[in-house]
Structures are given as structure tokens and as C-alpha cells.
PDB file of N, CA and C in Angstrom:
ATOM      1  N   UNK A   1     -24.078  13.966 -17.709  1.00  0.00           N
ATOM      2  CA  UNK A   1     -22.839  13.368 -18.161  1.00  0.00           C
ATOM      3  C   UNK A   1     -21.924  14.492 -18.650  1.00  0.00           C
ATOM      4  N   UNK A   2     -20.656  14.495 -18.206  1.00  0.00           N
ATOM      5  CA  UNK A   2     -19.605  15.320 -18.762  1.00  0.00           C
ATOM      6  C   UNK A   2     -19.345  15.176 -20.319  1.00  0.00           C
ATOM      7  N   UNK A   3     -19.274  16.275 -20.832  1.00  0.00           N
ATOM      8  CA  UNK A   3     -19.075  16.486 -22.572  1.00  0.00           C
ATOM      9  C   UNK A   3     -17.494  16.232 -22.345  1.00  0.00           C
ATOM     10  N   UNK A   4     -17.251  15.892 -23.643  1.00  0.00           N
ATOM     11  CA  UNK A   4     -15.776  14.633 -23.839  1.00  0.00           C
ATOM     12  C   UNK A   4     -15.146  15.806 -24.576  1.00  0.00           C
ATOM     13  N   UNK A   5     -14.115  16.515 -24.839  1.00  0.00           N
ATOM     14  CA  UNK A   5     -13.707  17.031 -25.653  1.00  0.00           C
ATOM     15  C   UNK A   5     -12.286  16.330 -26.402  1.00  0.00           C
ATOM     16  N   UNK A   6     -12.474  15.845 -27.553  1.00  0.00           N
ATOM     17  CA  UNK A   6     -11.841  15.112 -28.111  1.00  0.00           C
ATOM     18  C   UNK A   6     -10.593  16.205 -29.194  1.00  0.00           C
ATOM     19  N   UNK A   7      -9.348  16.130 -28.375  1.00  0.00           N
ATOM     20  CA  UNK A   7      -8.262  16.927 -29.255  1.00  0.00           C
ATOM     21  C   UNK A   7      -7.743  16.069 -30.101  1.00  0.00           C
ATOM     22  N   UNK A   8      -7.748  14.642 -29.956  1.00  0.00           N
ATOM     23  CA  UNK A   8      -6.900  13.826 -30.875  1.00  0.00           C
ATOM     24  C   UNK A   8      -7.214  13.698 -31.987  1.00  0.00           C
ATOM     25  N   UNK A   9      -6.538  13.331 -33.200  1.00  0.00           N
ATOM     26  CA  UNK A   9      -7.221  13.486 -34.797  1.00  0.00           C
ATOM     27  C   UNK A   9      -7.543  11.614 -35.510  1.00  0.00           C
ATOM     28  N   UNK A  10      -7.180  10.943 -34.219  1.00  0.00           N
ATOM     29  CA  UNK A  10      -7.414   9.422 -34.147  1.00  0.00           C
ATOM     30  C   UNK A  10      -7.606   8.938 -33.096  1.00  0.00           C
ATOM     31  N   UNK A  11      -8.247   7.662 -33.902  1.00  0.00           N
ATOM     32  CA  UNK A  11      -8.556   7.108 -32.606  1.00  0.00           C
ATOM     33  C   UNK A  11      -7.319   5.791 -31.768  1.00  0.00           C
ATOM     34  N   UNK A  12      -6.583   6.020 -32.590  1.00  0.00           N
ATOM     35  CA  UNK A  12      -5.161   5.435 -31.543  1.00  0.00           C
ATOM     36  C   UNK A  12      -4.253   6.522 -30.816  1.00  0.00           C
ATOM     37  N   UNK A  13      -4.488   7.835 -31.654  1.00  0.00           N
ATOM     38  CA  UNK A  13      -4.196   8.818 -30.768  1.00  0.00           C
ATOM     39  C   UNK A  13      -4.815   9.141 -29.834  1.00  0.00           C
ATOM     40  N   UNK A  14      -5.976   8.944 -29.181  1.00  0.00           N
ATOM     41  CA  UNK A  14      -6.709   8.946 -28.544  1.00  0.00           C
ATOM     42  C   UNK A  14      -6.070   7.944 -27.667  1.00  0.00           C
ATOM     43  N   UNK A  15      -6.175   6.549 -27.797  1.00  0.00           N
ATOM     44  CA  UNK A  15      -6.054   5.625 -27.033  1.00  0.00           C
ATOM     45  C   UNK A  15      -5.094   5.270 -26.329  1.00  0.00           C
ATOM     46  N   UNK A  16      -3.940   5.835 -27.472  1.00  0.00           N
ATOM     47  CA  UNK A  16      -2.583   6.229 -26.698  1.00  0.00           C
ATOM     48  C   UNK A  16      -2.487   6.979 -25.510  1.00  0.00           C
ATOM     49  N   UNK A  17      -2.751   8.150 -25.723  1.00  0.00           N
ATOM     50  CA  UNK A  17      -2.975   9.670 -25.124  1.00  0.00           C
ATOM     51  C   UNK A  17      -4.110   8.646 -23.520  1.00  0.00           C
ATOM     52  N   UNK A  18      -5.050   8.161 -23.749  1.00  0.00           N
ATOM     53  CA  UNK A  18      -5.515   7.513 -22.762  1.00  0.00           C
ATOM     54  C   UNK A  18      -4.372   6.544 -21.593  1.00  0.00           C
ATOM     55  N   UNK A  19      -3.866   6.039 -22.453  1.00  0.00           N
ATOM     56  CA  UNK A  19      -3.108   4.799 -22.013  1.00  0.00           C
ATOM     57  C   UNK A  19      -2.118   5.470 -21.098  1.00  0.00           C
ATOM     58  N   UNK A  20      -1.523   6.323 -21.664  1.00  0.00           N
ATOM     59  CA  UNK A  20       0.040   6.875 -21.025  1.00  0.00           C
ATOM     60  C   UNK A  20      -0.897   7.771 -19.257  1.00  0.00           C
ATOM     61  N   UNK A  21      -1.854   8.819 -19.970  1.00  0.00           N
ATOM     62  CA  UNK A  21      -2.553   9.070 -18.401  1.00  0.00           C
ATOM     63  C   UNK A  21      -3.223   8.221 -17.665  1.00  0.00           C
ATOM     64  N   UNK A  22      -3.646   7.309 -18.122  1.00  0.00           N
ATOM     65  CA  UNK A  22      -3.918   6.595 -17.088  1.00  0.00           C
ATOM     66  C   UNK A  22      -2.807   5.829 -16.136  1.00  0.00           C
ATOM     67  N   UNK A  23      -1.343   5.451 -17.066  1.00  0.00           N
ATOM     68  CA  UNK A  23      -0.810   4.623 -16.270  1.00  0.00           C
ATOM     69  C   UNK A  23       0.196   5.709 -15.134  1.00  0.00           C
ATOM     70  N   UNK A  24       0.087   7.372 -15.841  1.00  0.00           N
ATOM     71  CA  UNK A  24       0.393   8.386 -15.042  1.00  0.00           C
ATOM     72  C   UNK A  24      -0.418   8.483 -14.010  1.00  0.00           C
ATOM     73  N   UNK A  25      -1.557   8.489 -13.756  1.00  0.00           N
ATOM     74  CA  UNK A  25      -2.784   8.115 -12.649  1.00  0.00           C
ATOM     75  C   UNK A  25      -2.106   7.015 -11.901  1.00  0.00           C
ATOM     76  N   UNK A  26      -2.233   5.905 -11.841  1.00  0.00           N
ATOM     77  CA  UNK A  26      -2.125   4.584 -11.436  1.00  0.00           C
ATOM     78  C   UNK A  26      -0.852   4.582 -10.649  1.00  0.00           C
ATOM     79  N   UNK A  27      -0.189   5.396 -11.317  1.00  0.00           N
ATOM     80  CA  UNK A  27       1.889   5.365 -10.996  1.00  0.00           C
ATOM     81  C   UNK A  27       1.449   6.305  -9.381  1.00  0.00           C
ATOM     82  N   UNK A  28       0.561   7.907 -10.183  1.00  0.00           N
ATOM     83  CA  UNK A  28       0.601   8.460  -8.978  1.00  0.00           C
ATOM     84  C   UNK A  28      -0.335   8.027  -7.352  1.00  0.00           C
ATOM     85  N   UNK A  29      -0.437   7.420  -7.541  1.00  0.00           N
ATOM     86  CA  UNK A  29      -1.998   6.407  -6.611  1.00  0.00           C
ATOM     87  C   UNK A  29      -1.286   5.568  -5.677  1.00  0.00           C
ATOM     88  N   UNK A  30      -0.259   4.596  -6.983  1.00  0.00           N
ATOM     89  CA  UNK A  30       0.884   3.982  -6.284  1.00  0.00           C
ATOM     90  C   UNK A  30       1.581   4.590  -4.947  1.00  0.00           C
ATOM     91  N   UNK A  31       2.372   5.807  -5.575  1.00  0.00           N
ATOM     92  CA  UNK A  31       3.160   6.389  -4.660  1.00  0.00           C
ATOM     93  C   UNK A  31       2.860   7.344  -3.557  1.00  0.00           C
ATOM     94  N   UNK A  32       1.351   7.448  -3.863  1.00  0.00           N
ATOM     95  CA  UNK A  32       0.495   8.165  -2.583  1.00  0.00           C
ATOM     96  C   UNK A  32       0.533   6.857  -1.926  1.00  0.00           C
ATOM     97  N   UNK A  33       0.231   6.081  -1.913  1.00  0.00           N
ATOM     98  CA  UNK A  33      -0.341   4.581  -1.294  1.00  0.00           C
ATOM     99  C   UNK A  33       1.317   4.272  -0.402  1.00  0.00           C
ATOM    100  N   UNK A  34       2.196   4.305  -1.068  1.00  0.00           N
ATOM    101  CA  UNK A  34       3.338   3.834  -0.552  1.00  0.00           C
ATOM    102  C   UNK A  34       3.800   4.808   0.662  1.00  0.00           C
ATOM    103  N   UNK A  35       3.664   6.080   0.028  1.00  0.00           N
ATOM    104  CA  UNK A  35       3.972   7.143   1.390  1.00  0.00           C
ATOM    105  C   UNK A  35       2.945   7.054   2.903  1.00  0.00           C
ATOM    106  N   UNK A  36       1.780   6.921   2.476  1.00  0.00           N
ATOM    107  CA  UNK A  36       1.110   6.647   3.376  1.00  0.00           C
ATOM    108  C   UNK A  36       1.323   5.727   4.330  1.00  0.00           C
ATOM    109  N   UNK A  37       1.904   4.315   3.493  1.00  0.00           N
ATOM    110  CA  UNK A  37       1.972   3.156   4.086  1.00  0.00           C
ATOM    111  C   UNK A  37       3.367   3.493   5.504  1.00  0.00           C
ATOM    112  N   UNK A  38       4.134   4.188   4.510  1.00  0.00           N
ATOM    113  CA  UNK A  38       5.551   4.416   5.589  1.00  0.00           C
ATOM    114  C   UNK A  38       5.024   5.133   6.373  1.00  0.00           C
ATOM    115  N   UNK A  39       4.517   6.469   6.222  1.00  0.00           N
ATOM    116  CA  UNK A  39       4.014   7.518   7.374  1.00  0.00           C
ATOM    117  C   UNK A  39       3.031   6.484   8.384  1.00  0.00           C
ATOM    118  N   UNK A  40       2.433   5.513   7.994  1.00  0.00           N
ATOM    119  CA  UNK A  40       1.770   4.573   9.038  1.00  0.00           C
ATOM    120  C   UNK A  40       2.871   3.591   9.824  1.00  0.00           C
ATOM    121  N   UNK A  41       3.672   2.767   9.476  1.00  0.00           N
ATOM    122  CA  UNK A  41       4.528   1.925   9.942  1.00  0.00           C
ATOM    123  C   UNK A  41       5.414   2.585  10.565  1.00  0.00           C
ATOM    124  N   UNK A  42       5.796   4.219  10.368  1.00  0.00           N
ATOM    125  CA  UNK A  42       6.857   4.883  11.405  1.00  0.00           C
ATOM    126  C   UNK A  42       5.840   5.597  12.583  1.00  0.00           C
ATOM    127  N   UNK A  43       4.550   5.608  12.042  1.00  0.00           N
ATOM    128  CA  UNK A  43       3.818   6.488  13.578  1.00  0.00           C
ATOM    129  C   UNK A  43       3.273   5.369  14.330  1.00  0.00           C
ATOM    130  N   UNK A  44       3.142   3.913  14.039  1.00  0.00           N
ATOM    131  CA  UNK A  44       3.141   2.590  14.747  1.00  0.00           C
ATOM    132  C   UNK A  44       1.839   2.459  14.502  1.00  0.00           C
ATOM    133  N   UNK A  45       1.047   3.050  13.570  1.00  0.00           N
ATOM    134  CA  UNK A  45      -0.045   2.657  13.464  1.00  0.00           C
ATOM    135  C   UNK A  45      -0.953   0.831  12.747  1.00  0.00           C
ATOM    136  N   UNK A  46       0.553   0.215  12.337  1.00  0.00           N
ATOM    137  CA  UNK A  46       0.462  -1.095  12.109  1.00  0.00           C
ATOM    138  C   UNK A  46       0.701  -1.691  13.347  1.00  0.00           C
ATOM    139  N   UNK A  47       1.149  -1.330  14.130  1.00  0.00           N
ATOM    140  CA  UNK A  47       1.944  -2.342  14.790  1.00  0.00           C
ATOM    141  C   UNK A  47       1.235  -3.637  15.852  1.00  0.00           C
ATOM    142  N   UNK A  48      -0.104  -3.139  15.905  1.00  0.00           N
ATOM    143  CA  UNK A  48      -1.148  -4.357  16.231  1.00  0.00           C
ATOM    144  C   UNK A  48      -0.984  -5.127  15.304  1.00  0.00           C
ATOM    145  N   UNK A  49      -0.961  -4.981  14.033  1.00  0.00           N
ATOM    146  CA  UNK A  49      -0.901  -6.119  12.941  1.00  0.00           C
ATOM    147  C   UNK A  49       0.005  -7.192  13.109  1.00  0.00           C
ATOM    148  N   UNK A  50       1.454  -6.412  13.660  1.00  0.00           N
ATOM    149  CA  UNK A  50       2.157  -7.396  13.627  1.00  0.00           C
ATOM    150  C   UNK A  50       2.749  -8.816  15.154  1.00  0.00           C
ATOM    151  N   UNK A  51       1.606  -7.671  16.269  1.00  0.00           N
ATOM    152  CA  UNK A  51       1.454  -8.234  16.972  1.00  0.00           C
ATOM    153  C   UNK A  51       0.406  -9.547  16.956  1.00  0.00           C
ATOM    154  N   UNK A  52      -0.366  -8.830  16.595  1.00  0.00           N
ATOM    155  CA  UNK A  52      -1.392 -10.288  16.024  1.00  0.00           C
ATOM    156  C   UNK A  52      -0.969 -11.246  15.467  1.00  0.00           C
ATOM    157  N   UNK A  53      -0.460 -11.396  14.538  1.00  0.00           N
ATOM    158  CA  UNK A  53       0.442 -11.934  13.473  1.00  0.00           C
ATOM    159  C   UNK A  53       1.217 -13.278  14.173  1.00  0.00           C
ATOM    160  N   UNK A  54       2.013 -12.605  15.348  1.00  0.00           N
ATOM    161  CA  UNK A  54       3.128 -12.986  16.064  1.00  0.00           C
ATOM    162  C   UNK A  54       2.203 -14.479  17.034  1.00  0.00           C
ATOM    163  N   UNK A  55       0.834 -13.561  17.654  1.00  0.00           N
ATOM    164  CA  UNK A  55       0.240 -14.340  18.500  1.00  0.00           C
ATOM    165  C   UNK A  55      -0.735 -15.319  17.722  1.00  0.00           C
ATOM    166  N   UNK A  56      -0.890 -15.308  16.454  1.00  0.00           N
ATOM    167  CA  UNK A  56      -1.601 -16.565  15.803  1.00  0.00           C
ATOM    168  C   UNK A  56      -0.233 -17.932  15.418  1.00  0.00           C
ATOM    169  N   UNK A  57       0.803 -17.003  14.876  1.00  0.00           N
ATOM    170  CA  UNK A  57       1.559 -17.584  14.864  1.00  0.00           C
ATOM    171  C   UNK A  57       2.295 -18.822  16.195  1.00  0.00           C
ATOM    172  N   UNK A  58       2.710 -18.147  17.244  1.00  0.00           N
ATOM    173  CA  UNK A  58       2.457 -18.700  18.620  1.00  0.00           C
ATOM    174  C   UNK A  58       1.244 -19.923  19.068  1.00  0.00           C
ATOM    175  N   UNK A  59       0.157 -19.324  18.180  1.00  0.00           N
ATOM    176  CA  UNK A  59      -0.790 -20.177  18.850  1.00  0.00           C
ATOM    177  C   UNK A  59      -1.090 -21.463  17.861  1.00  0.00           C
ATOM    178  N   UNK A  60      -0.262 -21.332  16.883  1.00  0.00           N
ATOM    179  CA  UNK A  60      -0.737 -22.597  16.051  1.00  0.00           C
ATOM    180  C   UNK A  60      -1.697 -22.589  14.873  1.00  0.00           C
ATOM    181  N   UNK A  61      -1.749 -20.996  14.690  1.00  0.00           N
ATOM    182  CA  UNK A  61      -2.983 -20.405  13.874  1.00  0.00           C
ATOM    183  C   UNK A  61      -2.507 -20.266  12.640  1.00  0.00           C
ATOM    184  N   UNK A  62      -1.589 -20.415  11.965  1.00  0.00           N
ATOM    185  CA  UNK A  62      -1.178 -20.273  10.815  1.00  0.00           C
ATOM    186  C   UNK A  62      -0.561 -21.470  10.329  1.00  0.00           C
ATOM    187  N   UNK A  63      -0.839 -21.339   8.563  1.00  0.00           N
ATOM    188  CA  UNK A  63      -0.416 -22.777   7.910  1.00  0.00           C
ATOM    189  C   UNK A  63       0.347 -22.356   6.990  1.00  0.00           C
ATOM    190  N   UNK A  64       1.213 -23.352   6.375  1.00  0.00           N
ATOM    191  CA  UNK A  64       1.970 -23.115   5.852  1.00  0.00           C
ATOM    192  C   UNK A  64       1.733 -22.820   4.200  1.00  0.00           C
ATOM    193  N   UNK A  65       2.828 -21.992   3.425  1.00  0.00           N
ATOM    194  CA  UNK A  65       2.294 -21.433   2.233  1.00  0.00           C
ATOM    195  C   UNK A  65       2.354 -22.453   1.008  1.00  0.00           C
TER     196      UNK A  65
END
């Protein structure tokens, strides 16, 4: 197990200090996720999806929301 090195002098400083990197994590995860998504939808690597989509639709395969 990794040793914790604890700089904070509380434990809401701590939790704080947790809170803000993590949602700095999460933010950056986000916007990897989003770039990816575009670099996929402009190299057409969805674009079966939306063909499928089209042909369930066509076929009676989808219900309403």
C-alpha cells in the first residue's frame, strides 16, 4: 500500500484539498472523453451507429420515449 503523506493541518483541509482534485480529475477525464468523442465522429468511426439507428428505426424497432 502507498504511504499517504498528509500536508494538511485538518481534516476539512484535507477534505477540501481532496474535493477540489478530484473534481480537477473528473473535469480533466471529461474533456479527454469529449475530444476523443469528436476525433471519432470526424474520422467516421461512429458512423455505423448511426446507420443502425436509422435501420431499426425503418424497421419498426424502436419505441417511443
Amino acid at each position: 500500500m502507498p504511504e499517504v503523506n498528509c500536508q494538511k493541518r485538518t481534516k476539512k483541509e484535507l477534505l477540501d484539498t481532496l474535493e477540489i482534485e478530484l473534481h480537477e480529475i473528473l473535469e480533466a477525464n471529461a474533456d479527454a472523453w469529449d475530444k476523443q468523442f469528436e476525433e471519432d465522429v470526424k474520422a467516421g468511426r461512429l458512423d455505423h451507429l448511426g446507420k443502425k439507428a436509422r435501420k431499426d428505426f425503418r424497421a419498426g424497432r424502436c419505441t417511443d420515449l
